[in-house]
Protein backbone atom coordinates (compact mmCIF):
# COMPACT_ATOMS: atom_id res chain seq x y z
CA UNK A 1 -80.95 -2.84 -34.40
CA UNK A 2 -80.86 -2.02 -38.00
CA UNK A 3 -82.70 -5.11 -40.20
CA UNK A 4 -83.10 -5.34 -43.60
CA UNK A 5 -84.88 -7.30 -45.91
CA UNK A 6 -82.67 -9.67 -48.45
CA UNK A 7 -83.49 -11.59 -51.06
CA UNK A 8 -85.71 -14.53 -50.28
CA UNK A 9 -88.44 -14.58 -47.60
CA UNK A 10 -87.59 -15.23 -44.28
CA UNK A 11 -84.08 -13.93 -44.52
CA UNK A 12 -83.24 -10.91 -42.56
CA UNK A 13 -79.82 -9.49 -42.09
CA UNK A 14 -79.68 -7.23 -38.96
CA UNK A 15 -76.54 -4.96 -37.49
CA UNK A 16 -75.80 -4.18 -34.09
CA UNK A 17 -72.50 -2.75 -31.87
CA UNK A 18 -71.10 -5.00 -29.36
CA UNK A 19 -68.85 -3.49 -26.21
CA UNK A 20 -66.83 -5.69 -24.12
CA UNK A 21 -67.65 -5.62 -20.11
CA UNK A 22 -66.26 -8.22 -18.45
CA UNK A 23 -63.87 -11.39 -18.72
CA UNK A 24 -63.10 -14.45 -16.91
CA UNK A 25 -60.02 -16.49 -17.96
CA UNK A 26 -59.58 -20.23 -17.36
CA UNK A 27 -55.80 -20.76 -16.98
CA UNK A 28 -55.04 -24.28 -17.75
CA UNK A 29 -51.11 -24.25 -16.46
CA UNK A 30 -51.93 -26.57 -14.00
CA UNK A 31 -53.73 -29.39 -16.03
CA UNK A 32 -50.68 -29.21 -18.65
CA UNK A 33 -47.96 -30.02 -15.70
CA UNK A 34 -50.07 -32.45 -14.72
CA UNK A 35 -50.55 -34.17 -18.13
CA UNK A 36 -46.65 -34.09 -18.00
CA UNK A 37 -46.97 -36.42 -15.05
CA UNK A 38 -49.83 -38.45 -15.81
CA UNK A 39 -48.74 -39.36 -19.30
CA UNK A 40 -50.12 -42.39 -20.48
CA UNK A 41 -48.32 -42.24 -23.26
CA UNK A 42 -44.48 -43.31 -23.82
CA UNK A 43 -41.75 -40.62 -23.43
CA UNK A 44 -41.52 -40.05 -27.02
CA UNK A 45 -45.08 -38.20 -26.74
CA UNK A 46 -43.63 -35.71 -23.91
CA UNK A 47 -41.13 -34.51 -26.63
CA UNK A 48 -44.36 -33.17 -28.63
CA UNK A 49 -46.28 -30.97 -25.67
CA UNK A 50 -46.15 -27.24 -26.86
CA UNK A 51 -42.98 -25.32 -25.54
CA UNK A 52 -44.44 -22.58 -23.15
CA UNK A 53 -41.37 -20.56 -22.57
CA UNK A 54 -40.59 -17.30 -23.45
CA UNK A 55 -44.51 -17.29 -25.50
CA UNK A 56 -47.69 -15.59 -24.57
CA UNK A 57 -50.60 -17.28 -23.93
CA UNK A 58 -53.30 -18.46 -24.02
CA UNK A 59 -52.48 -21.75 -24.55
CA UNK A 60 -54.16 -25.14 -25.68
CA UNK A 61 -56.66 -25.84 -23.26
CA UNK A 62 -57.08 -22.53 -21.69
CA UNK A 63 -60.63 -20.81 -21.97
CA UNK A 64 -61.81 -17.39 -21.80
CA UNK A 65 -65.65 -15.67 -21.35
CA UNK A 66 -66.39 -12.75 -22.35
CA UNK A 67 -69.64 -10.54 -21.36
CA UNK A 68 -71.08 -7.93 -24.21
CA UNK A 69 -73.39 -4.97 -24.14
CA UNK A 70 -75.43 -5.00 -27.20
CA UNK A 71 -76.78 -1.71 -29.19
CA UNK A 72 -78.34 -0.47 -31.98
CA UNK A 73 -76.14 2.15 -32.60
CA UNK A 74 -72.26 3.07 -33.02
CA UNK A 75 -72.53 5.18 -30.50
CA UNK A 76 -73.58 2.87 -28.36
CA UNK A 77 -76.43 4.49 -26.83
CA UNK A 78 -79.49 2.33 -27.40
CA UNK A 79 -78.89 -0.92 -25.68
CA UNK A 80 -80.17 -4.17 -27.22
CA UNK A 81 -79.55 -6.77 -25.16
CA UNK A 82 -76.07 -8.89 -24.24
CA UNK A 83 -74.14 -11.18 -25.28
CA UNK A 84 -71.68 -14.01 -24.09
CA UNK A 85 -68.55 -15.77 -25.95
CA UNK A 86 -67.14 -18.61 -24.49
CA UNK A 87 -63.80 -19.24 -26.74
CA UNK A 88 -61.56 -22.77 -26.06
CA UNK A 89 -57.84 -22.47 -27.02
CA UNK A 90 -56.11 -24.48 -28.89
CA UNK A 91 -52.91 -23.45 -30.19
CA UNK A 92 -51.17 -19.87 -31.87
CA UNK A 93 -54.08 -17.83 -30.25
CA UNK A 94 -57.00 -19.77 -32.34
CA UNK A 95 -60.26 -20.47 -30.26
CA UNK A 96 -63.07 -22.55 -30.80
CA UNK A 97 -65.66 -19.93 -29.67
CA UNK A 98 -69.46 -20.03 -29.02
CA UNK A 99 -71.66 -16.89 -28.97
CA UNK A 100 -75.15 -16.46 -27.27
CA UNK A 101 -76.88 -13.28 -28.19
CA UNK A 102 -79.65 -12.37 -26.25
CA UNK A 103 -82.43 -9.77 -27.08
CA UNK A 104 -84.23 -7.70 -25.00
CA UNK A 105 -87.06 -7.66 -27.45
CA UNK A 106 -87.29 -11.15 -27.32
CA UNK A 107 -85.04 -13.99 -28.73
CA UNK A 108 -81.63 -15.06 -28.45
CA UNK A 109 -79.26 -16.07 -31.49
CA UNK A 110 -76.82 -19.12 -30.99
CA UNK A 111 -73.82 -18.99 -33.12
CA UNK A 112 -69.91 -21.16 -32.80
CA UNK A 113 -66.89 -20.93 -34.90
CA UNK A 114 -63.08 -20.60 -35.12
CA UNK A 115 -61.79 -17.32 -33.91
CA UNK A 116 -57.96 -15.69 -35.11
CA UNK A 117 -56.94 -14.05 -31.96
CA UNK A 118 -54.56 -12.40 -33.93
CA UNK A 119 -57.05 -10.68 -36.15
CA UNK A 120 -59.57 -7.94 -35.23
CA UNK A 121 -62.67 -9.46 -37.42
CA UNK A 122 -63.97 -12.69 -37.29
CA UNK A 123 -67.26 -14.86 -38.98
CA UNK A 124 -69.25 -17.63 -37.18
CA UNK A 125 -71.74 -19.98 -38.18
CA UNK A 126 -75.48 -19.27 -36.51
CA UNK A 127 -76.84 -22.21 -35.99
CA UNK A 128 -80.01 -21.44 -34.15
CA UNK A 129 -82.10 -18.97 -31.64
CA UNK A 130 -85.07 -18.89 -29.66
CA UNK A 131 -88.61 -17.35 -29.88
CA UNK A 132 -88.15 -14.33 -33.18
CA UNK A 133 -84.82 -16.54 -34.01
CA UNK A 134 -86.10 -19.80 -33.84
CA UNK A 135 -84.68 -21.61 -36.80
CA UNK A 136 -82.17 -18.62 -37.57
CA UNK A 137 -79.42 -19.89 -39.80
CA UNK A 138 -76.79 -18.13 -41.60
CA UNK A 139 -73.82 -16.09 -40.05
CA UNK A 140 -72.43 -13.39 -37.92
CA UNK A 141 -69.64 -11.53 -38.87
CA UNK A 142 -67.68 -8.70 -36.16
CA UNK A 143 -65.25 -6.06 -37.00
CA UNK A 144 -64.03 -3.50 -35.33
CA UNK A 145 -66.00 -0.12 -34.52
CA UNK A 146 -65.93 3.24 -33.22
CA UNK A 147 -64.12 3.23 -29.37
CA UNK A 148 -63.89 0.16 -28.03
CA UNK A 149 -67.03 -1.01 -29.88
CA UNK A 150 -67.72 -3.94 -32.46
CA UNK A 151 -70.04 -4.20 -35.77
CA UNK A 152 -71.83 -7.47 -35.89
CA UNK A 153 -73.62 -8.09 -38.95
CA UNK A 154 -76.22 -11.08 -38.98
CA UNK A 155 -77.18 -12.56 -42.24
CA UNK A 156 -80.05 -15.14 -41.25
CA UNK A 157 -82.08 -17.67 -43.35
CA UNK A 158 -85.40 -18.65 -41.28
């Protein structure tokens, strides 16, 4: 983990390298052809459900988890801890994702925000942590890295 001091007291802004290791989708085909029948709605209301065909998902509704390795270092040698993303779909490949980043040293970091699926960075909103991140505020922002690797970069106020 590389920290640095900023500006004010209690802020710390900290970097470490995330790799992917596992993921579980949540394929929500089945609750949208069901919604098809079970509309409460009028018929005019139908005519508005996303067209499916031909596209990729995911789709509205469909969720995916991810499981992370954390590190210290880009080459991913030096692990820190994990981490878990839990991102809701809603529609052209945007999620609604929350991120749980847990320390082996002690402390976890609680973060959500809106996730591009079509971009390789993304910036969420920390709202919180436990024991050395109780408090934390401020934000976490992941681009890519060396391999298969990310760079997360924690600016935190608290």
């Amino acid at each position: 983990m590389v920290a640095a001091g900023a500006g004010a007291s209690g802020d710390r802004r900290l970097t470490v390298f995330s790799v992917a290791t596992g993921l579980q989708y949540i394929n929500t085909a089945d609750d949208r052809a069901r919604g098809k029948v079970n509309n409460p709605l009028d018929s005019t209301a139908s005519k508005l459900a996303p067209k499916s065909s031909g596209r990729q998902g995911p789709f509205a509704g469909d969720v995916a988890v991810y499981a992370l390795r954390l590190y210290r270092d880009a080459a991913v040698k030096h692990p820190l801890g994990t981490a878990v993303y839990t991102c809701f779909f809603n529609y052209d490949r945007h999620a609604l994702c929350q991120a749980y980043y847990k320390f082996r040293a002690g402390g976890t970091i609680v973060g959500s925000g809106p996730v591009d699926f079509k971009s390789s960075s993304f910036t969420i909103v920390v709202s919180g942590g436990t024991s050395t991140y109780l408090g934390a505020r401020g934000q976490a922002s992941a681009v890519p890295a060396r391999g298969n690797a990310q760079r997360v970069d924690f600016e935190l106020i608290g």
